[in-house]
N, C-alpha and C. Protein backbone atom coordinates (compact mmCIF):
# COMPACT_ATOMS: atom_id res chain seq x y z
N UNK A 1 -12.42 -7.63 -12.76
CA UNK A 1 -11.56 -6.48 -12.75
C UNK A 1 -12.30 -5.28 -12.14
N UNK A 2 -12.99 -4.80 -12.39
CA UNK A 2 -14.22 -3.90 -12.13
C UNK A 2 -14.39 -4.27 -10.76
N UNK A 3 -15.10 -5.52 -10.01
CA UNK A 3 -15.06 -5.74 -8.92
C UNK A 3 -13.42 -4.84 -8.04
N UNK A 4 -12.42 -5.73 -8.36
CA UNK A 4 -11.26 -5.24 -7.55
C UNK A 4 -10.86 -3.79 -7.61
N UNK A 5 -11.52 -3.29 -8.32
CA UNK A 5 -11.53 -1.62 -8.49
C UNK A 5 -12.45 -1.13 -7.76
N UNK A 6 -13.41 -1.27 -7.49
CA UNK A 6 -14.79 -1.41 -6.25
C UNK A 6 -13.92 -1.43 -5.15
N UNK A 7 -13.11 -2.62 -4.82
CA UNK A 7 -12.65 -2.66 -4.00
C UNK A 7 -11.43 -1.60 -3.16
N UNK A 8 -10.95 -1.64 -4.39
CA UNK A 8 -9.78 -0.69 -4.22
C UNK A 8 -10.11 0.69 -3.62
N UNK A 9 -11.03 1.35 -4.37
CA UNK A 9 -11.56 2.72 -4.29
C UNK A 9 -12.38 2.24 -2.93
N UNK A 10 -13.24 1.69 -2.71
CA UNK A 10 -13.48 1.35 -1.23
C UNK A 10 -12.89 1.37 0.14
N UNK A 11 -11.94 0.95 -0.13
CA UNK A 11 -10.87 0.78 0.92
C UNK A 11 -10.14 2.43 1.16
N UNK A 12 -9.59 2.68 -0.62
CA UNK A 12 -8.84 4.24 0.18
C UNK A 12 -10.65 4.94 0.79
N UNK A 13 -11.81 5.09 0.49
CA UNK A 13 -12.54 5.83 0.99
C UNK A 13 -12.98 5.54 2.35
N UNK A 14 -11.99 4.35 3.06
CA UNK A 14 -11.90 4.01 4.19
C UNK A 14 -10.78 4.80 5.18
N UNK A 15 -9.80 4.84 4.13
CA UNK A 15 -8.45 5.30 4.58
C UNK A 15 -8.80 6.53 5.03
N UNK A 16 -9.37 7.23 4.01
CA UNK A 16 -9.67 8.74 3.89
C UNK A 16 -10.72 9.12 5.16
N UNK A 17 -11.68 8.58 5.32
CA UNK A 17 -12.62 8.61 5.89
C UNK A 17 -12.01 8.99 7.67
N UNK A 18 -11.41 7.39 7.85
CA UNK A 18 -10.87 7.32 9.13
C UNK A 18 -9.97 8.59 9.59
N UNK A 19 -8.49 8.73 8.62
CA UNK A 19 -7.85 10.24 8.60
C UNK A 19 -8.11 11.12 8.86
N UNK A 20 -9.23 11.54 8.26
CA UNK A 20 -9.76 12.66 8.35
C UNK A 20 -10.83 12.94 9.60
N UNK A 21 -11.58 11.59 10.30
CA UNK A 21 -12.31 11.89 10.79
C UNK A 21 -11.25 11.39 12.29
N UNK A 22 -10.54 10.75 12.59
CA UNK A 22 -10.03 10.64 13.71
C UNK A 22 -8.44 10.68 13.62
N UNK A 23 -7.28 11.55 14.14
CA UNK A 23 -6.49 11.91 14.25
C UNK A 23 -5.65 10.48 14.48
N UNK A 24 -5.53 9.54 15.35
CA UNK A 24 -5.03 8.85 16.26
C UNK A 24 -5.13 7.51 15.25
N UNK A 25 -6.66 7.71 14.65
CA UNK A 25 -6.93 6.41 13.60
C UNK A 25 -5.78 6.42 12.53
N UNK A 26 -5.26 7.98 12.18
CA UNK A 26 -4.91 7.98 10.86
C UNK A 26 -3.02 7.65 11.01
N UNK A 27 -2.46 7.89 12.44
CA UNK A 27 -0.91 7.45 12.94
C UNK A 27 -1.30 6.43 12.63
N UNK A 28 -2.39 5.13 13.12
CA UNK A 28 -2.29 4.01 13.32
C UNK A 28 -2.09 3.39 11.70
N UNK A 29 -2.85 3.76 10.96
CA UNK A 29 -2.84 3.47 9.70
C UNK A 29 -1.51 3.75 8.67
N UNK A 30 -1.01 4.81 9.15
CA UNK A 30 0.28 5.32 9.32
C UNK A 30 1.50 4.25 9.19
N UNK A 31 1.38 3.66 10.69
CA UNK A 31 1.96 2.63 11.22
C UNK A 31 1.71 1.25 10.49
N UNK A 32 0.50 0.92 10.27
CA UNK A 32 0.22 -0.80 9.42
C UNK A 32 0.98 -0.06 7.95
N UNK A 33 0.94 0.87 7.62
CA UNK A 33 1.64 0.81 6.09
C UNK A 33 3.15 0.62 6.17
N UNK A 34 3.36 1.31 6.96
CA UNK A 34 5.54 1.40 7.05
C UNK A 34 5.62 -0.37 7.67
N UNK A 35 4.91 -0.60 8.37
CA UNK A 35 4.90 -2.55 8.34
C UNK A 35 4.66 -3.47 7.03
N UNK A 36 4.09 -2.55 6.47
CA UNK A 36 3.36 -3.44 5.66
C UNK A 36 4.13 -3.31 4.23
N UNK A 37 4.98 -2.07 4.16
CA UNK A 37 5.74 -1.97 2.99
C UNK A 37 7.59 -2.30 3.41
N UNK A 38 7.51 -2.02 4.69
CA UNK A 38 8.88 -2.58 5.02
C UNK A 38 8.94 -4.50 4.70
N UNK A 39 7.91 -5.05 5.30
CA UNK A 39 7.52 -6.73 4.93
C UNK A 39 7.55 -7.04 3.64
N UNK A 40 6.78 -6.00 2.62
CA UNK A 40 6.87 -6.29 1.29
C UNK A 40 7.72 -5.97 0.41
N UNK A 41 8.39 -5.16 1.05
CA UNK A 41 10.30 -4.96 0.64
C UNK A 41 10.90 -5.81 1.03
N UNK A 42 10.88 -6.01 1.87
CA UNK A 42 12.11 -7.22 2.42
C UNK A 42 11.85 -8.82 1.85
N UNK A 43 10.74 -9.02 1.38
CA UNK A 43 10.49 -9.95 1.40
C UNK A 43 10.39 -10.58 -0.29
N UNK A 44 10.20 -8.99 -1.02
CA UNK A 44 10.96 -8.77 -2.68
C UNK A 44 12.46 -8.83 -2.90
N UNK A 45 12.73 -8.32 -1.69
CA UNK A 45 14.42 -8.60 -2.02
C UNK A 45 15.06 -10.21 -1.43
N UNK A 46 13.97 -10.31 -0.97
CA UNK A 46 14.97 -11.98 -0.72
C UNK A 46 14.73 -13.16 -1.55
N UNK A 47 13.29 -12.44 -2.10
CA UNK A 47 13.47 -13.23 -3.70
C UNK A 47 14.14 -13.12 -4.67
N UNK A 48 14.66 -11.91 -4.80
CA UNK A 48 15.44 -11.70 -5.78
C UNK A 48 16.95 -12.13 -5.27
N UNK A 49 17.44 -11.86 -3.66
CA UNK A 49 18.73 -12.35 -3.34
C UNK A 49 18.31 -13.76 -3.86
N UNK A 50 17.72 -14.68 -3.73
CA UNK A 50 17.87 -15.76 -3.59
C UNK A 50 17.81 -16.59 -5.41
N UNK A 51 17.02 -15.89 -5.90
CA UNK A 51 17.26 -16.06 -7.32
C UNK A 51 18.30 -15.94 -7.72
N UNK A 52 19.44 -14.75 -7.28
CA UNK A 52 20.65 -14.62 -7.94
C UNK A 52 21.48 -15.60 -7.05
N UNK A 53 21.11 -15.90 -5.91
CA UNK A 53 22.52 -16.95 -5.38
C UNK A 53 22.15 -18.36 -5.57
N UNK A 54 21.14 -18.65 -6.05
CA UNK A 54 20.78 -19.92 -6.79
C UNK A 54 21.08 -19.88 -7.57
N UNK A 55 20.93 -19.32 -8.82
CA UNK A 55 21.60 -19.00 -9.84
C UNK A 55 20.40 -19.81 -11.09
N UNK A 56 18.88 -19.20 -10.18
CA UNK A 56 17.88 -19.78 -11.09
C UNK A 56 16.98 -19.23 -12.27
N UNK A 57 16.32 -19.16 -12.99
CA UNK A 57 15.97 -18.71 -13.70
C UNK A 57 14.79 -17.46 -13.17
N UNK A 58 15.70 -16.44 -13.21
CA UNK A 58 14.62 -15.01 -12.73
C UNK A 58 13.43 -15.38 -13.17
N UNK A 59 12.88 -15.64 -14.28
CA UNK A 59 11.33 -15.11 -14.36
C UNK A 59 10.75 -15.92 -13.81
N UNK A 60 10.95 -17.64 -13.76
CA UNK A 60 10.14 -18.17 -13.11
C UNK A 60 10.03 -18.06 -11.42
N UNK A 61 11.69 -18.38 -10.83
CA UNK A 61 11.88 -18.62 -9.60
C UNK A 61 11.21 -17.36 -8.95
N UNK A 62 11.19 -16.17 -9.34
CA UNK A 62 10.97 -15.16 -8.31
C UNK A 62 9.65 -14.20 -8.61
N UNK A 63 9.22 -15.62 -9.06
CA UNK A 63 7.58 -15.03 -8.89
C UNK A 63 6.93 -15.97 -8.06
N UNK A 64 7.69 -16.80 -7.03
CA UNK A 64 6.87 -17.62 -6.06
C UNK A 64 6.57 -16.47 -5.19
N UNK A 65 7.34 -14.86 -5.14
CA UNK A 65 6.73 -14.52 -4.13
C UNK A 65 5.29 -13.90 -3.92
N UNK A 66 4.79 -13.77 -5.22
CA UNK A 66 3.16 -13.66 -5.38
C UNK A 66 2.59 -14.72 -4.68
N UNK A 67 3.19 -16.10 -4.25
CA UNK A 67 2.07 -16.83 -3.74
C UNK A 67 2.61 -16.65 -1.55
N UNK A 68 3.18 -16.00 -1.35
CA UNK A 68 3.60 -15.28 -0.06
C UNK A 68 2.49 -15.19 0.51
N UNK A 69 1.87 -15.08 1.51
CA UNK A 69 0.82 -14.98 2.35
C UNK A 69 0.73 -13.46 2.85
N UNK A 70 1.87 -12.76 3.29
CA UNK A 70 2.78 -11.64 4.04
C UNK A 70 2.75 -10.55 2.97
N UNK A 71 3.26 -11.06 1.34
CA UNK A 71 3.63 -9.91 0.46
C UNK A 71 2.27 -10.03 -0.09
N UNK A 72 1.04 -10.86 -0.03
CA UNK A 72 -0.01 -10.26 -0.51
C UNK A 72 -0.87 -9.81 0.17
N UNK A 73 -0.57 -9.72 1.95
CA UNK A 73 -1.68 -9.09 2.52
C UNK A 73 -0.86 -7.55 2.65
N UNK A 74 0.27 -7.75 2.42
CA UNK A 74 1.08 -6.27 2.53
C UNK A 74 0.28 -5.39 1.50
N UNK A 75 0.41 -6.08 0.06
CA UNK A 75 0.62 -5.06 -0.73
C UNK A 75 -0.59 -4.76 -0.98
N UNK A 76 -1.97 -6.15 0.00
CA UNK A 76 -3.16 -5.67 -0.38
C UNK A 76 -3.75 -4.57 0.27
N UNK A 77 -2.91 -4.27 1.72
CA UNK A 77 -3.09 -3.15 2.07
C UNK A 77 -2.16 -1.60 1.60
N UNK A 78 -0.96 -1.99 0.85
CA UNK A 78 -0.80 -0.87 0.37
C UNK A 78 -1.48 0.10 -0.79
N UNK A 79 -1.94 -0.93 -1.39
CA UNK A 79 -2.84 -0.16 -2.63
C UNK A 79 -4.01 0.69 -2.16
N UNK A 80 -5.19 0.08 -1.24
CA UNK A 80 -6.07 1.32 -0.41
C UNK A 80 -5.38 2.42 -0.17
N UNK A 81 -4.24 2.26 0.56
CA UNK A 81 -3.68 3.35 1.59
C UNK A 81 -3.01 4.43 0.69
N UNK A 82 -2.21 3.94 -0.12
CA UNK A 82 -1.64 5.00 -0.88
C UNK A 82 -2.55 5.72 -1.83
N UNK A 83 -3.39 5.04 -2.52
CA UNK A 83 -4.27 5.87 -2.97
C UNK A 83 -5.29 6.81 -2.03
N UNK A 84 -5.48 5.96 -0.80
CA UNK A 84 -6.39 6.83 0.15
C UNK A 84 -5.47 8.62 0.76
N UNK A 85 -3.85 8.20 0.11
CA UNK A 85 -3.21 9.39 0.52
C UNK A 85 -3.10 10.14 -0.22
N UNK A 86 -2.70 9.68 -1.39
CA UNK A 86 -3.06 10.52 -2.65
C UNK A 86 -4.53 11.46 -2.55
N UNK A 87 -5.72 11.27 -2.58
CA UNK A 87 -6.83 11.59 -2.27
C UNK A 87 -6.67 12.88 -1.10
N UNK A 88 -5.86 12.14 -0.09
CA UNK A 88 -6.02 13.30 1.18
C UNK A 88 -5.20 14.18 0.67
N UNK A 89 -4.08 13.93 0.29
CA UNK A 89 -3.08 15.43 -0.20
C UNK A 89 -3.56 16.35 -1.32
N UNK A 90 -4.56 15.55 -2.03
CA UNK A 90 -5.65 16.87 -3.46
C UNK A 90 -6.27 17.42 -2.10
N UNK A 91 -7.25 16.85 -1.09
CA UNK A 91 -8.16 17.65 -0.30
C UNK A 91 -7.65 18.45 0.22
N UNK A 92 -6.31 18.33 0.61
CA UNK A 92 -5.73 19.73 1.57
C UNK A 92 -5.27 20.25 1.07
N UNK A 93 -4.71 20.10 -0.35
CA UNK A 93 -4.38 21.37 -1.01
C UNK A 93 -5.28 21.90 -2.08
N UNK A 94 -6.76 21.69 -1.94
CA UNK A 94 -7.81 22.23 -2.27
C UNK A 94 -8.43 23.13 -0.91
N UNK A 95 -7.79 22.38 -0.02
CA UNK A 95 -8.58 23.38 1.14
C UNK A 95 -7.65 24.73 1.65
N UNK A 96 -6.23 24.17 1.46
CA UNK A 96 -5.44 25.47 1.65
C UNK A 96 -5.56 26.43 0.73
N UNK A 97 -5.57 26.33 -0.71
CA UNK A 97 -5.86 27.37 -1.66
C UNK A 97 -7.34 28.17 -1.61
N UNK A 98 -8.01 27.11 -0.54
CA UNK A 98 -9.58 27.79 -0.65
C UNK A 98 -9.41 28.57 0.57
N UNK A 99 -8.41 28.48 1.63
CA UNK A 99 -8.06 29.46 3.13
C UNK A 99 -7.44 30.69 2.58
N UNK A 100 -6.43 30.27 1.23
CA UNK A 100 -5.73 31.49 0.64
C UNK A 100 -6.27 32.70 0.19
N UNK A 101 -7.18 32.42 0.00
CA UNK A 101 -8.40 33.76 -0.78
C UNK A 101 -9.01 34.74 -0.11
């Protein structure tokens, strides 16, 4: 557990890093997330369409999509990123209140 928290916080201090230090890096990153959460939306809802038009038992049937290849490299990149944004939006509004003075 500890490890994947290493990880986690690793990655946004990647996110952050890149953002902040190259303009062009941070659209691109931009861009793999709205892919990467549009894939892992679409791809939650067709488990769930498909659970209800089977007419199978929700808890089991529509947790095959944890074993997805697509919804776990999605969402393994959404967790860095959103936290790496979270992070950037405290820094700039620590840096605008520090321009305010």
């Amino acid at each position: 557990m500890l490890l994947l928290g290493a990880g986690l916080a690793a990655g946004a201090a990647v996110v952050v890093w890149f953002s902040r230090r190259y303009r062009s890096a941070g659209r691109f990153l931009d861009g793999i997330a709205a892919a990467a959460a549009f894939l892992f939306f679409v791809l939650s809802a067709a488990a769930v369409r498909d659970t209800i038009v089977h007419g199978t038992v929700f808890m089991t049937e529509v947790h095959r999509i944890f074993l997805h290849p697509v919804f776990l490299a999605s969402g393994a990149y959404l967790g860095p990123y959103v936290l790496g944004q979270m992070v950037l939006r405290v820094f700039s509004s620590i840096e605008s209140e520090s321009h305010s003075r």
